[in-house]
Structure formats: structure tokens, C-alpha cells
Protein backbone atom coordinates (compact mmCIF):
# COMPACT_ATOMS: atom_id res chain seq x y z
CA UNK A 1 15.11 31.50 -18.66
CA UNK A 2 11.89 29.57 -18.62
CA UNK A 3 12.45 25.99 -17.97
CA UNK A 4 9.87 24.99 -21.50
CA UNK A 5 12.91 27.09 -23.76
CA UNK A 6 16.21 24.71 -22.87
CA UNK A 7 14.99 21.16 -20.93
CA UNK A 8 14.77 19.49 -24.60
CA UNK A 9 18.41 18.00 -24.61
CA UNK A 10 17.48 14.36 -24.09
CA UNK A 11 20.41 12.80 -21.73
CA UNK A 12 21.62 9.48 -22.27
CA UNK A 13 20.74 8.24 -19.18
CA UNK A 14 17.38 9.27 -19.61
CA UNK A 15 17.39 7.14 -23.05
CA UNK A 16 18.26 4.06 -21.36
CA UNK A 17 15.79 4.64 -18.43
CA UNK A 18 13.20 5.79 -21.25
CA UNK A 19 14.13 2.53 -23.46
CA UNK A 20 13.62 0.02 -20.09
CA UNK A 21 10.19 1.72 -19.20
CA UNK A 22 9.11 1.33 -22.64
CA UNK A 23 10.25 -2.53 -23.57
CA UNK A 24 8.17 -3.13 -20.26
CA UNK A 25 5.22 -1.77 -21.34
CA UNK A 26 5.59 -2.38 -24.81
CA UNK A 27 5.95 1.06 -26.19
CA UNK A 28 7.95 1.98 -29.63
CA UNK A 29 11.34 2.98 -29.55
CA UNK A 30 12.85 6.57 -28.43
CA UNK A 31 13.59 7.73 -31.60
CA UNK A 32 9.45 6.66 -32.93
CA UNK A 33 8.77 8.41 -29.46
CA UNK A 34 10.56 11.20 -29.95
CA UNK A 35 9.23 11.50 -33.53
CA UNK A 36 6.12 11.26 -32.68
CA UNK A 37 5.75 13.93 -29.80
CA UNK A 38 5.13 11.78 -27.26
CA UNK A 39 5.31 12.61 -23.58
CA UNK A 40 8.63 11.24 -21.96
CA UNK A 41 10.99 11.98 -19.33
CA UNK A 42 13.63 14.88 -20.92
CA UNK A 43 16.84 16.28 -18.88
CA UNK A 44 19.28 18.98 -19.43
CA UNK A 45 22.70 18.31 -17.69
CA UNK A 46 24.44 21.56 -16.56
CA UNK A 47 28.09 20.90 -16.14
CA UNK A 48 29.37 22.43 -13.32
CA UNK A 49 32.44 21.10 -11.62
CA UNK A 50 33.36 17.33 -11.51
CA UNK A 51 29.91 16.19 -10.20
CA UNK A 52 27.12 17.88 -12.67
CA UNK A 53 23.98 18.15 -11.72
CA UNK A 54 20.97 17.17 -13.62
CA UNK A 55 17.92 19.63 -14.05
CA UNK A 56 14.80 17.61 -15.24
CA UNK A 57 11.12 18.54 -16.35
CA UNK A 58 8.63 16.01 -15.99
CA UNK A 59 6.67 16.48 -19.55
CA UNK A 60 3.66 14.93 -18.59
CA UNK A 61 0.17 14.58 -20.79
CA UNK A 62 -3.40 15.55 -19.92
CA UNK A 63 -6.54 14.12 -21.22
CA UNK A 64 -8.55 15.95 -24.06
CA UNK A 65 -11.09 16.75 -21.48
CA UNK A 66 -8.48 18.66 -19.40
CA UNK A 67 -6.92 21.10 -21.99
CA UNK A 68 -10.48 22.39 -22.48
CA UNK A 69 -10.23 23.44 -18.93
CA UNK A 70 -6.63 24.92 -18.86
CA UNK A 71 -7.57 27.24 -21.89
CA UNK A 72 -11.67 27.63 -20.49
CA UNK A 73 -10.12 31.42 -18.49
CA UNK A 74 -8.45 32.46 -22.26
CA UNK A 75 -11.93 31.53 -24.56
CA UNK A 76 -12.52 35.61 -24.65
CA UNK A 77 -8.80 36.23 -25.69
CA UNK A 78 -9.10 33.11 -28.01
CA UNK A 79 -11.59 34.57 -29.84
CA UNK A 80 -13.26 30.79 -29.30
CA UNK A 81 -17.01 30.17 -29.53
CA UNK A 82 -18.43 28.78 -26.16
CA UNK A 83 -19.76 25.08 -27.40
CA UNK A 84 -16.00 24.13 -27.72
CA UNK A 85 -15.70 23.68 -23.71
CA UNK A 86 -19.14 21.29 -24.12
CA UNK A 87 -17.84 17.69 -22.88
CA UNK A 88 -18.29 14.81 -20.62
CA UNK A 89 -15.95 12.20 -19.49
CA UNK A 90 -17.80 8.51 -19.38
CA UNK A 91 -16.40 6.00 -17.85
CA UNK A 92 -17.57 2.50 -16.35
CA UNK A 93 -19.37 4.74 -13.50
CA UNK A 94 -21.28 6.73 -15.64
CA UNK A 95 -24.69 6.59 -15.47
CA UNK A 96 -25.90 7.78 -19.25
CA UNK A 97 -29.23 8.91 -18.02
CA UNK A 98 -28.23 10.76 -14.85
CA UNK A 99 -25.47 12.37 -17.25
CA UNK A 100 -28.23 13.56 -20.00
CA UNK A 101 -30.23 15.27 -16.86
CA UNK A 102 -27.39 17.63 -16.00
CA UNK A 103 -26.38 18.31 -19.50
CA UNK A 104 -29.62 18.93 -21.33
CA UNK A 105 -27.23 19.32 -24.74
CA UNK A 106 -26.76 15.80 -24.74
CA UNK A 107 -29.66 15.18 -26.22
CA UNK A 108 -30.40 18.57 -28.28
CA UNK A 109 -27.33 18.16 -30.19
CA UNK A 110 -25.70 16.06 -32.00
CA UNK A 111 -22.66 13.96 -30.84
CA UNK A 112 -19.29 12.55 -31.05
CA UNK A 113 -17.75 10.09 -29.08
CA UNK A 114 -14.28 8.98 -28.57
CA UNK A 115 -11.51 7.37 -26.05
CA UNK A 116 -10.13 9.92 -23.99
CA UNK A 117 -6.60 8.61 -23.23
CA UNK A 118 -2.99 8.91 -24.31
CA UNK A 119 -3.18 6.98 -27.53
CA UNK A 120 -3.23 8.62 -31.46
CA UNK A 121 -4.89 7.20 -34.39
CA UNK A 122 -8.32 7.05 -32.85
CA UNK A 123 -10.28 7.84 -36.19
CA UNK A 124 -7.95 5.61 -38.23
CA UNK A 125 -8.20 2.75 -35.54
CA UNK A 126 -12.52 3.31 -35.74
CA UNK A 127 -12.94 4.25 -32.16
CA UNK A 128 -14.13 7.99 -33.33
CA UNK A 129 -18.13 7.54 -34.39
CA UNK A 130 -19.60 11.25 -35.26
CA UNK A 131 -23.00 12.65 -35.76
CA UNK A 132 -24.90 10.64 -33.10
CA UNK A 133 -27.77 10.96 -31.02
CA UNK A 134 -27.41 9.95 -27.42
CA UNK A 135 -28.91 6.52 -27.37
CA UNK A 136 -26.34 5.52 -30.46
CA UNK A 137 -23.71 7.30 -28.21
CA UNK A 138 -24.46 4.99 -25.10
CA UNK A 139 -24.56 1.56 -27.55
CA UNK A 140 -21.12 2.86 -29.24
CA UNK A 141 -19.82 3.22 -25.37
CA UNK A 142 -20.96 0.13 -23.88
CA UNK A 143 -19.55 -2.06 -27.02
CA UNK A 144 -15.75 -0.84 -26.50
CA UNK A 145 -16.06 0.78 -22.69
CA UNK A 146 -13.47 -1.98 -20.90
CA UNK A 147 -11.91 -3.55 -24.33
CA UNK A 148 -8.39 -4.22 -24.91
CA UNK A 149 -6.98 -2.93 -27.93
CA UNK A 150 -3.15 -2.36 -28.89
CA UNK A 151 -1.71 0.96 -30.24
CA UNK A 152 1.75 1.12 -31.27
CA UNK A 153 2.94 -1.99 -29.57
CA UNK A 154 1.51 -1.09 -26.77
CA UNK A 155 -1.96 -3.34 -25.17
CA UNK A 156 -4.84 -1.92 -22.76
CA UNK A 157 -8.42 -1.39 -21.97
CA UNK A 158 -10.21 1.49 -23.09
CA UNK A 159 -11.04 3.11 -19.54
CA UNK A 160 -12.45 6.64 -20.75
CA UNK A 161 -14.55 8.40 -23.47
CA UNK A 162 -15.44 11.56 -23.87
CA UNK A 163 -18.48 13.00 -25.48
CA UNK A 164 -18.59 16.22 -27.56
CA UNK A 165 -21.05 18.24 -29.72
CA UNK A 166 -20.76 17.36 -33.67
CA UNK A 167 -19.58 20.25 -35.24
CA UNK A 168 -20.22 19.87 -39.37
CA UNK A 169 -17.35 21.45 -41.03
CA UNK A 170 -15.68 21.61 -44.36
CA UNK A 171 -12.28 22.36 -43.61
CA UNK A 172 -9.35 20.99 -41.77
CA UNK A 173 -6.71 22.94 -40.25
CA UNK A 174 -3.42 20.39 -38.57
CA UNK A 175 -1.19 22.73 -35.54
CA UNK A 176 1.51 21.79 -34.03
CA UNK A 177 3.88 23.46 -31.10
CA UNK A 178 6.93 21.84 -29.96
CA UNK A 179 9.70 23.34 -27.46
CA UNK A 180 13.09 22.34 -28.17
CA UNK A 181 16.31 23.22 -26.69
CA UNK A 182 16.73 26.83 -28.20
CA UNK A 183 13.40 27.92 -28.94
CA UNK A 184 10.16 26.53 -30.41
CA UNK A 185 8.98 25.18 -33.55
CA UNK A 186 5.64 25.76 -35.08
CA UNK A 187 3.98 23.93 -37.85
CA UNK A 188 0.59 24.18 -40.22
CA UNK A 189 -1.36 22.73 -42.61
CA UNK A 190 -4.17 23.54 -44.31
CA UNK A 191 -4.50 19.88 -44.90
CA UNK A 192 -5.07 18.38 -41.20
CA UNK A 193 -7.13 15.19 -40.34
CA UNK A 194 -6.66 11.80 -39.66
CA UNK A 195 -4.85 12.01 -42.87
CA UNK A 196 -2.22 14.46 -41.74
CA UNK A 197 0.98 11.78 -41.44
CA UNK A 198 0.30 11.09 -45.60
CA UNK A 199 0.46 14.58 -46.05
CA UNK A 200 3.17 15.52 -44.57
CA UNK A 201 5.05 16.93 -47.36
CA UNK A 202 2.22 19.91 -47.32
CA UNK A 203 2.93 21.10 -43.36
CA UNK A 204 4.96 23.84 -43.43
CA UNK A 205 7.41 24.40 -40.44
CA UNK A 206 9.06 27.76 -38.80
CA UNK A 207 11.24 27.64 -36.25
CA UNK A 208 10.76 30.84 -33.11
CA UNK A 209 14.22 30.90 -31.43
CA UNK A 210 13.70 31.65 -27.29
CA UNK A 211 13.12 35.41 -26.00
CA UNK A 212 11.93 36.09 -29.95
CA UNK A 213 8.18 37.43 -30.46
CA UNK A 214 5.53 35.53 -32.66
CA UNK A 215 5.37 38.10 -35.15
CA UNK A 216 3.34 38.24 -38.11
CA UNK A 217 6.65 38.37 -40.13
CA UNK A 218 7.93 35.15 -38.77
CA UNK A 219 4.26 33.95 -38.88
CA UNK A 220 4.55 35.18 -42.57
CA UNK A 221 6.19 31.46 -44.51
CA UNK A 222 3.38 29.25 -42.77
CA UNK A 223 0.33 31.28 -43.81
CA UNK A 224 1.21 32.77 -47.00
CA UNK A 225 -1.16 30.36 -49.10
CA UNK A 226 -4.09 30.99 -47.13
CA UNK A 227 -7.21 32.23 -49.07
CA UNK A 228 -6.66 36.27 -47.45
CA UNK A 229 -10.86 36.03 -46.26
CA UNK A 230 -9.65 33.43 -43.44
CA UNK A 231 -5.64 34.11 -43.58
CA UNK A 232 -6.21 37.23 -40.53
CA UNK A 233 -8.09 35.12 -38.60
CA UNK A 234 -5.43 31.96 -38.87
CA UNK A 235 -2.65 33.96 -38.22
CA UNK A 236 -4.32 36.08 -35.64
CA UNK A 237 -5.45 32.65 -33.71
CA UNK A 238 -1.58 31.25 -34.03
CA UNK A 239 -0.61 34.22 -32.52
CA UNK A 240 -2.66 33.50 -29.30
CA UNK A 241 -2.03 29.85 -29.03
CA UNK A 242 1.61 30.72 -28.97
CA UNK A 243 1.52 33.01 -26.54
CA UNK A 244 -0.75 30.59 -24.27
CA UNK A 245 1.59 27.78 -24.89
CA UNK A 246 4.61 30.14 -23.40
CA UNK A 247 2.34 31.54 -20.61
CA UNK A 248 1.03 28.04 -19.19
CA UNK A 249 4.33 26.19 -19.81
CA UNK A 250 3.36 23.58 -22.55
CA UNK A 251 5.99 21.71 -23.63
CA UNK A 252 4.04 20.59 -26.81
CA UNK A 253 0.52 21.15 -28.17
CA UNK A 254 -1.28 19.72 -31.09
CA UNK A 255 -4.39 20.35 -33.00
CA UNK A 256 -5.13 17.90 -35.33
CA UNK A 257 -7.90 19.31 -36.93
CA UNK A 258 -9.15 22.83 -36.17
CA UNK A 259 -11.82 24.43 -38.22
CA UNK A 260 -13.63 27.56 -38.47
CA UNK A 261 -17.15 28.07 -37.63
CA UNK A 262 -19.10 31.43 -38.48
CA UNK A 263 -15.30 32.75 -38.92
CA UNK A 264 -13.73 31.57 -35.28
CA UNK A 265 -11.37 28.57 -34.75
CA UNK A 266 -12.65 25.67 -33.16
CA UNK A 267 -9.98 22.56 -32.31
CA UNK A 268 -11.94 19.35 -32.77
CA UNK A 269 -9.00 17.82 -31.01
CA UNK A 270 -6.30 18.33 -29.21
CA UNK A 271 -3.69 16.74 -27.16
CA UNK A 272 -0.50 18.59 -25.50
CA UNK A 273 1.94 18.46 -22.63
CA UNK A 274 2.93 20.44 -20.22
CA UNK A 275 5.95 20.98 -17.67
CA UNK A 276 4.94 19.87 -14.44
CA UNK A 277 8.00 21.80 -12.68
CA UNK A 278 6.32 25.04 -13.62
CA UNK A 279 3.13 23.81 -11.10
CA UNK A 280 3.87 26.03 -8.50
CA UNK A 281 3.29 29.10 -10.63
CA UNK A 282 0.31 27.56 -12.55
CA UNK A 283 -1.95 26.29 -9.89
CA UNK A 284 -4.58 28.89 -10.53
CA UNK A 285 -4.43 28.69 -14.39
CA UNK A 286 -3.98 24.61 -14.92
CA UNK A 287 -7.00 24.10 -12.14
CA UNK A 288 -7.69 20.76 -10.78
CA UNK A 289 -5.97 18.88 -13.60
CA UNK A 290 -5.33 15.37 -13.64
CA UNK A 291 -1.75 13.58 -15.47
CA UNK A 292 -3.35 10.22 -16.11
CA UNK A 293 -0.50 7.45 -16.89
CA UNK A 294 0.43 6.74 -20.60
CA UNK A 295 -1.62 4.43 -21.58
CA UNK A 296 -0.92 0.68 -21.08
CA UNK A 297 0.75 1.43 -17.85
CA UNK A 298 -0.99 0.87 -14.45
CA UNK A 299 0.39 1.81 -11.64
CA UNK A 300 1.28 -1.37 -8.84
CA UNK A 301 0.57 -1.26 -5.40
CA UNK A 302 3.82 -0.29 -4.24
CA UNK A 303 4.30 2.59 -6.78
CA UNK A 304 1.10 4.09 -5.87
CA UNK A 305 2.12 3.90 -2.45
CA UNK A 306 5.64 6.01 -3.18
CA UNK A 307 3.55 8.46 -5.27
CA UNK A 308 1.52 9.28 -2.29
CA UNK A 309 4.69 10.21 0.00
CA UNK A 310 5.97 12.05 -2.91
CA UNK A 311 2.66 14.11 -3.33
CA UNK A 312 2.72 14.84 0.76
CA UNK A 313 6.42 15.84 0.69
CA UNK A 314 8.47 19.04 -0.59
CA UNK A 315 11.27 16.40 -1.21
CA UNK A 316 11.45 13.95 -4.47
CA UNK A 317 10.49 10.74 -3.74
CA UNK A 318 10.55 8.58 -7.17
CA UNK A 319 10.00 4.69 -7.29
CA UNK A 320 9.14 2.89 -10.61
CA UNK A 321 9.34 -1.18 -11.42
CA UNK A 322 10.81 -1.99 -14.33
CA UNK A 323 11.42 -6.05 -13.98
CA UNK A 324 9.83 -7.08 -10.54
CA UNK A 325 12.03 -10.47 -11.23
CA UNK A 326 15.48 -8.26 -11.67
CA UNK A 327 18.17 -8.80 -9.26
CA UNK A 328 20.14 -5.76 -9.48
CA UNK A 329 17.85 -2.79 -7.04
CA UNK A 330 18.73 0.73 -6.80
CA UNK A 331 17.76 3.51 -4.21
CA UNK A 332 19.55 6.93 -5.33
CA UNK A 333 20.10 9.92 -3.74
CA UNK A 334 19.68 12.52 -6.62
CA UNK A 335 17.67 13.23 -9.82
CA UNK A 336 21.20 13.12 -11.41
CA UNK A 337 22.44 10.15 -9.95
CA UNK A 338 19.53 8.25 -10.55
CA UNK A 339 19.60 8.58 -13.66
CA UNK A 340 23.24 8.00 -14.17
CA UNK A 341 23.40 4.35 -11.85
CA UNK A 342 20.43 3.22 -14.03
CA UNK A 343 22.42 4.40 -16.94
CA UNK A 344 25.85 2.35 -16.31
CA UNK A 345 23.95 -0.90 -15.05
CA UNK A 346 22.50 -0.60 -19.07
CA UNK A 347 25.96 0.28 -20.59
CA UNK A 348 27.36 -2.73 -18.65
CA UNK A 349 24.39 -5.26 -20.49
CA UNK A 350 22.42 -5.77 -17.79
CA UNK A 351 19.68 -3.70 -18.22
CA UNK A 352 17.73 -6.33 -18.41
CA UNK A 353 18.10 -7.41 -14.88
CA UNK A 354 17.36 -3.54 -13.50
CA UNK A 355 14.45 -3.74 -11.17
CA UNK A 356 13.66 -0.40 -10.72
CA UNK A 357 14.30 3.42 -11.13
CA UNK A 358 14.20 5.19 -7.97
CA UNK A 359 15.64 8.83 -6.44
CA UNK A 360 15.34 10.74 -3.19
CA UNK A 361 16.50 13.82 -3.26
CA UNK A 362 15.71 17.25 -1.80
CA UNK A 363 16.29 16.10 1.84
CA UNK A 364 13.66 13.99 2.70
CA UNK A 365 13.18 13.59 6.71
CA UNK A 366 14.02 10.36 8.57
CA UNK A 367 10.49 8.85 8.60
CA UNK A 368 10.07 9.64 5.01
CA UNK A 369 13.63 7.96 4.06
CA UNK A 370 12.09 4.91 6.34
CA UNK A 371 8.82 4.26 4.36
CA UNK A 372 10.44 4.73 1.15
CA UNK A 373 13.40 2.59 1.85
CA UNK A 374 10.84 -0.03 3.23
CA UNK A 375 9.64 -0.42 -0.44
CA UNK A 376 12.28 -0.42 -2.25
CA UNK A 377 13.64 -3.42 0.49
CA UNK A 378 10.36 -5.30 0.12
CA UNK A 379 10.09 -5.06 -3.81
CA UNK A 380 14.13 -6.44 -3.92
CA UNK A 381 13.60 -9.24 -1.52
CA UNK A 382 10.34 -10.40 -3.14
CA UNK A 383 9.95 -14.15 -4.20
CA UNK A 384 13.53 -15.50 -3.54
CA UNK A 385 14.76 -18.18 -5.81
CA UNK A 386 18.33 -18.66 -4.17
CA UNK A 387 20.31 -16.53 -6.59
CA UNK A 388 22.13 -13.47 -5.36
CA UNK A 389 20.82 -9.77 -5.50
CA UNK A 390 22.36 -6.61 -5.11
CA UNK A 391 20.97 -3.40 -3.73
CA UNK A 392 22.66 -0.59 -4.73
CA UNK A 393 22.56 2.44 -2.71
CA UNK A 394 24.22 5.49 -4.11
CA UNK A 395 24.39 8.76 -4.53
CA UNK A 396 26.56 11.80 -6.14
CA UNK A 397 28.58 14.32 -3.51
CA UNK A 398 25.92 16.16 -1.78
CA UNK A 399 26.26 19.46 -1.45
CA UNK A 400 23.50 20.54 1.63
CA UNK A 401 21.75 17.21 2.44
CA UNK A 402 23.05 15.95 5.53
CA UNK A 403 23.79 12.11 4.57
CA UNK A 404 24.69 10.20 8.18
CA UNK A 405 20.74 11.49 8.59
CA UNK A 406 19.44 10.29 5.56
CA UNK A 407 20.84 7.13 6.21
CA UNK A 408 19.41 7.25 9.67
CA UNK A 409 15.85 6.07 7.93
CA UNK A 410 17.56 3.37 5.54
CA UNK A 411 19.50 1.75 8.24
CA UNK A 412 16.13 1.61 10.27
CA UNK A 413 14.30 -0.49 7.30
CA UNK A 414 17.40 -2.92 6.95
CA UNK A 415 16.83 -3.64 10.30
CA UNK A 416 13.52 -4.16 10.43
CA UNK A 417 13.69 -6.41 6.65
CA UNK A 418 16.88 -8.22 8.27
CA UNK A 419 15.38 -11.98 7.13
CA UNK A 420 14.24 -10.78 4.21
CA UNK A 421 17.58 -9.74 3.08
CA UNK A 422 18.95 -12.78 4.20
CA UNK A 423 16.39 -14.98 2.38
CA UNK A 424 16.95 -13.12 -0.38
CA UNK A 425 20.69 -13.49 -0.57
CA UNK A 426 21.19 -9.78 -0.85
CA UNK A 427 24.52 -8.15 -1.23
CA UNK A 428 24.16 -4.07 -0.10
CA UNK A 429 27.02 -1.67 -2.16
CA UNK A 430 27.00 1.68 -0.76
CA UNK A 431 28.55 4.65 -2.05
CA UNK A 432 27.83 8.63 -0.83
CA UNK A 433 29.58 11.80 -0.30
CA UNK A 434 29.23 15.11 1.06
CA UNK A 435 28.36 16.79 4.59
CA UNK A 436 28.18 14.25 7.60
CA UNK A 437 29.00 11.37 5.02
CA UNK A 438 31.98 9.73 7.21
CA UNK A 439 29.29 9.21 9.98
CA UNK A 440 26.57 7.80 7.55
CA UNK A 441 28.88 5.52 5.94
CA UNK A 442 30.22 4.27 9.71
CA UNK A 443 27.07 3.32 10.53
CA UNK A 444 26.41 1.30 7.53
CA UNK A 445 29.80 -0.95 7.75
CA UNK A 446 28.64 -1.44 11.35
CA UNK A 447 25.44 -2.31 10.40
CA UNK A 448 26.70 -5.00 8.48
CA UNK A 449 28.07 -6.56 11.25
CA UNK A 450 25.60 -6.11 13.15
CA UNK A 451 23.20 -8.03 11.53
CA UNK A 452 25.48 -10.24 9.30
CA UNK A 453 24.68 -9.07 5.90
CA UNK A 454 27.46 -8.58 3.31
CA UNK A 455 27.50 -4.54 2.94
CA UNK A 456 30.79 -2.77 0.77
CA UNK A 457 30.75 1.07 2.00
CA UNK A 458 32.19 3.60 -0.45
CA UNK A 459 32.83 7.20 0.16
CA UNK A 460 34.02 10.29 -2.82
CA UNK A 461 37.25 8.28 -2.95
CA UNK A 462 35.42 6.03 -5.33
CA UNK A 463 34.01 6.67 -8.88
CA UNK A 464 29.94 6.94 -8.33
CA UNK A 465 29.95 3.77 -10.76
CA UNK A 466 31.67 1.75 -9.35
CA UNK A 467 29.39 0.22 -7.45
CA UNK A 468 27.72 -1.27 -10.24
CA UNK A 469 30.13 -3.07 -11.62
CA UNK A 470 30.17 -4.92 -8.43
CA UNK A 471 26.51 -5.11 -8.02
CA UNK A 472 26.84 -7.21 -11.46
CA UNK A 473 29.70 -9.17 -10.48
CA UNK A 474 27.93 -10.28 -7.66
CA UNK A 475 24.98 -11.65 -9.31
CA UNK A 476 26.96 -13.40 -12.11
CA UNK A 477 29.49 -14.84 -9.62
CA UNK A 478 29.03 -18.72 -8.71
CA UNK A 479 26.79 -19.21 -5.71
């Protein structure tokens, strides 16, 4: 069953993960998120046994400029006139002039000019200016290109624009796609805009349950007030952007407005997500896309660094700082896992001193396991104020990954970070199952000794948890 069809159950732990990412960068709640259509991490859990796994999509977010190339190979079947794929980016590089000599319909046409990044409410917030020449077009960009503004709670510079023709039009179409756990749900209105949210009452919504075709008698409730000289055309074009949301695995798509012109649709904008585990099948259709963060959040120095071994490897490697000050660190073995230890540290009210989300999984090789584990070590030794800190290193039963090896790599960076550990007053708790795990976990109670740093081994015998309590118990003990 494709992936975009059932990943829509939103687990727990990926709430409280969700919830810590967003207080950080000062994003609205998961329920506003989740209203809104936002992009955010979503997980199915598959019980299977005592140990479930976790199956998780990545719904991740493209720039405008982006979906215009993922849908450029369907513009015949779209039935879509070949202006709509006329844009630029511009950003602080951009030379206007050099720009306006490749693209001689920069300054034949008429313009509009916008942010290109993963915020709403452009129009309403006046960062949309329409029906421009060029020159107004480069004085619009160079007043906002770098300024901060806030949307939803959340503060940033404006990094990105992107210029498109002006397309007069009269009417205003609003589409929406959303996958949910048993099928998708489609909705229109013939009253789209940046007025769409205070008229909501008039979008009309159907629901297309998974393995069911977009017919036009389930197409039928949405359409039926349509004037019938454009209600073929409508229907015909919902047709086709449902059955390119299902073939390129979106996970949600909007259009908010589309219009006609000389009787074809034509979105004026768009935004949409799509499932990055369905890359490997896509890499032809999506092109050379680009997932830019959500907006307000910049990468640091260290998570860049992790999202370059994870981009080189065929195994997960995941590392994201949520309170670089926190004194409770995690490194995971397991998508799963992950997201349950982050999970029970927030359940137990300290979610507030979680420094990071992190997961390995997928059997990443010794070297790998070394540079990751060097990061994670450096980020919870950082700046020591003479409190205590836990590191928690867990992980579910494994079930292939051979875990005395994986802690080979681990063992090597607390070695190497030995004074940093100690400076930092760090307490290790370590618990791991499955093949070679007596082995890995030998090595770790001798590496305590070795190098005289307070390390509590766990094996299956132990609730995965467990450790956490401890981890807390440690940092709110006495010194």
C-alpha cells in the first residue's frame, strides 16, 4: 500500500518531539499545525510483538518555485498553458540586470513578486505587490530582501522571492489535497483568495477512501454549483491533479487561487508536500528539488555537519538541537526508539531540559557511528557549568544490526572526548538488545573503568525507559 494512503496517524511521541522543535523555534501549537496543513514529522506505529516498530515519512515542503518543476513533465496532460512555469528565484545574489538578460519576459510582461518560503498569509501580511514592471520589482525586492518579519509566532529574514508573470483574472478558484490515514480528502471553492479562511463555510469537502478512483461521481458534491460552461473543465483538471498527487507521492497540495485563462487552469499559487521516503522511485520525476527548512529555523554547524553523513550514507543518521543548554542528551539506535526516549523524558516533565533528538539506525559502519557519536559528545559536553548531565544511549531489541559493532564507533569517541566528559560531569546510561549485544554492553561497563566515568549498562532485561528515569534522577540529585 503506498506509504502517502496510511503514514497520517500522528504518534505521541512524535507530538512531544513536534511540540519541543516548535517552542524552540517559536512555531504554533500541533493542533494550529495540524490544522493548518503544515509540514511536520508524522509516524504510523505497526504493532508487532512486544517491541513495535515505528514506520515514519518525512513530509517535507518545497518552495513555490520547485512544484512548478515537479509538475513542468505533466503541463501537456494538465491541460496547463506554458507561461505558468515562467519564474525566477531572487535572492541576495541576484543580479536584477544579469537576470532580465536571460529572461527577456522580465521586462515584456508584467510582474508579481513575492517571498518564496514556507510561510502563509503573504498577500494579507503585504509582501505580495502585483502588476509591476521590472524596475518597481527590483525597488519592492531590495526594501524587504534580508528583513525580519514574524508569521505565526514564528521570527526570520526574508531570504527568497520569486518573480512571476501578472496574470489579470476575474475569478478565484481555492484546492486543497490532503492524505490522511485511510484515504484522501479533497476540497473546493469557488471562492479562493487571500480571503479563503473567512470563507470557509463555502469550501466544500469529499472524502476519496485509498485504492478508490477519482470519479466524476465522487467528484460530483464539490462541483455541482459550477456555472456547466467551466464545470468540465474544473472537474476534468481535479481529476488530473489527483492523480498527480497519487503518482508523485504528495502528502498535501494546495492551490490557493487557481483561475482560468482562455478556458485552462492556471494556479497563481501553490504550496504542497511531499513524502520524501518515496525518493528512490521519484528521482526522475521530482528532479533536482530542494526541501528548504521551515522557515525560522537555520540549521547550526553541527546539524549541518550530521546532515551531510546522513546524505552520504544508506543508513539514518538524524541529529537535531533542541536546548543547546539541556542536560539530559540522547543518541538512539532506531527511528522508533528515538522517538519513544524523547517521548518519556517529556512525560516525566523534563522536556524542557532535552537537548536533542537524535537516531541511527539502519546499520551504520564503525567510522560513521564514530563521527556521529563525536557530535552528539561535543554538543553534551559544551560550556560546563558544574551541574551533572546525562547521556543517554539507547536503543529497542535489534533485530539484524550487530550492536557490540555499533558500539565499536561510540566507545572510540568516549575515548577520544574522555576530559570532556569529565569536565562536564557526565553520567552515561546505556541500554541495548539484540544480536552481539552481551559483547557491546561488556565493553561499555569496561570502558567505564577504564577511563573512570560513571556508565550504568542495561541489556533486554530492562524496560527501554528506564534509563530515563535515571538520566533525570541524576541531574536533579544533589551534587
Amino acid at each position: 500500500m503506498r506509504m502517502l494512503h496510511w503514514m497520517c496517524g500522528l504518534t505521541r511521541g512524535d507530538r512531544v518531539r513536534n511540540e519541543i522543535i516548535w517552542d524552540k523555534v517559536g512555531v504554533a501549537s500541533v493542533e494550529d499545525k495540524m490544522r493548518e496543513g503544515r509540514l511536520r514529522w508524522f509516524g504510523h506505529v505497526m504493532r508487532r510483538g512486544t517491541d513495535p516498530p515505528v514506520r515514519r515519512c518525512e513530509r517535507l515542503t518545497l518552495a513555490e518555485k520547485y512544484w512548478r518543476e515537479v509538475i513542468r513533465h505533466d503541463m501537456e496532460q494538465l491541460q496547463l498553458i506554458e507561461d505558468m512555469t515562467l519564474d525566477r528565484k531572487v535572492t541576495e545574489s541576484t543580479d536584477i540586470n544579469e537576470l532580465a538578460e536571460k529572461e527577456p519576459w522580465l521586462h515584456s510582461t508584467k510582474l508579481v513578486v513575492k517571498p518564496d518560503m514556507l510561510f502563509g498569509k503573504r498577500g494579507k501580511s503585504g509582501l505580495v505587490a502585483l502588476n509591476l514592471d521590472l524596475a518597481q520589482v527590483a525597488t519592492f525586492v531590495k526594501e524587504r530582501l534580508g528583513k525580519e518579519v514574524e508569521m505565526g509566532g514564528c521570527k526570520g529574514p526574508i531570504t527568497t522571492f520569486i518573480i512571476e508573470p501578472f496574470i489579470p483574472h476575474n475569478e478565484e478558484f481555492y484546492l486543497n489535497i490532503v492524505s490522511e490515514r485511510l484515504g484522501c480528502s479533497v476540497s473546493f471553492s469557488e471562492c479562493g483568495g487571500i480571503d479563503i479562511e473567512e470563507n470557509w463555510d463555502k469550501v466544500k469537502t469529499i472524502f476519496v477512501p485509498t485504492g478508490t478512483s477519482f470519479t466524476s461521481v465522487i467528484c460530483a458534491p464539490i462541483v455541482a454549483t459550477l456555472p456547466l460552461e467551466i464545470k468540465g473543465v474544473i472537474e476534468e483538471f481535479l481529476k488530473v491533479i489527483y492523480a498527480l498527487f497519487q503518482d508523485l507521492d504528495f502528502t498535501f497540495l494546495e492551490m490557493n487561487p487557481f483561475t482560468l485563462v482562455e478556458g485552462k487552469p492556471y494556479p497563481l499559487d501553490m504550496r504542497g508536500e511531499l513524502d520524501n521516503t518515496a525518493a528512490f522511485k521519484n528521482l526522475k520525476k521530482w528532479g533536482n528539488i530542494e526541501f528548504p527548512l521551515p522557515f525560522g529555523r537555520v540549521m547550526s554547524a553541527t546539524e549541518s555537519f550530521i546532515h551531510g553523513l546522513d546524505e552520504k550514507t544508506s543508513a539514518s543518521l538524524k541529529f537535531t538541537v533542541l536546548n543547546p543548554k539541556g542536560r539530559i542528551w540522547t543518541m538512539v539506535a532506531g527511528g522508533g526508539a528515538s522517538v519513544i526516549y524523547a517521548d518519556t523524558v517529556g512525560d516525566l516533565g523534563y522536556a524542557s531540559e532535552l537537548g536533542n533528538y537524535a537516531e541511527y539506525s539502519g546499520a551504520p559502519n564503525e567510522e560513521e557511528v564514530l563521527q556521529y557519536a563525536r557530535v552528539v559528545i561535543d554538543c553534551t559536553t559544551a560550556n560546563p557549568d558544574g551541574r551533572k548531565r546525562a547521556l543517554v544511549i539507547g536503543g529497542g531489541i535489534a533485530n539484524f544490526t550487530d550492536v557490540a559493532a555499533t558500539f565499536s564507533g561510540i566507545i572510540r569517541a568516549l575515548k577520544e572526548k574522555e576530559s570532556k566528559l569529565k569536565a562536564a560531569r557526565v553520567h552515561i546510561y546505556v541500554r541495548r538488545g539484540g544480536p552481539n549485544y552481551q559483547k557491546g554492553l561488556a565493553k561499555m561497563r569496561s570502558l567505564g573503568e577504564e577511563i573512570g566515568i560513571p556508565i550504568e549498562v542495561y541489556g533486554p532485561e530492562e524496560t527501554m525507559t528506564s534509563i530515563c528515569k535515571q538520566a533525570i534522577e541524576c541531574i536533579t540529585a544533589a551534587a
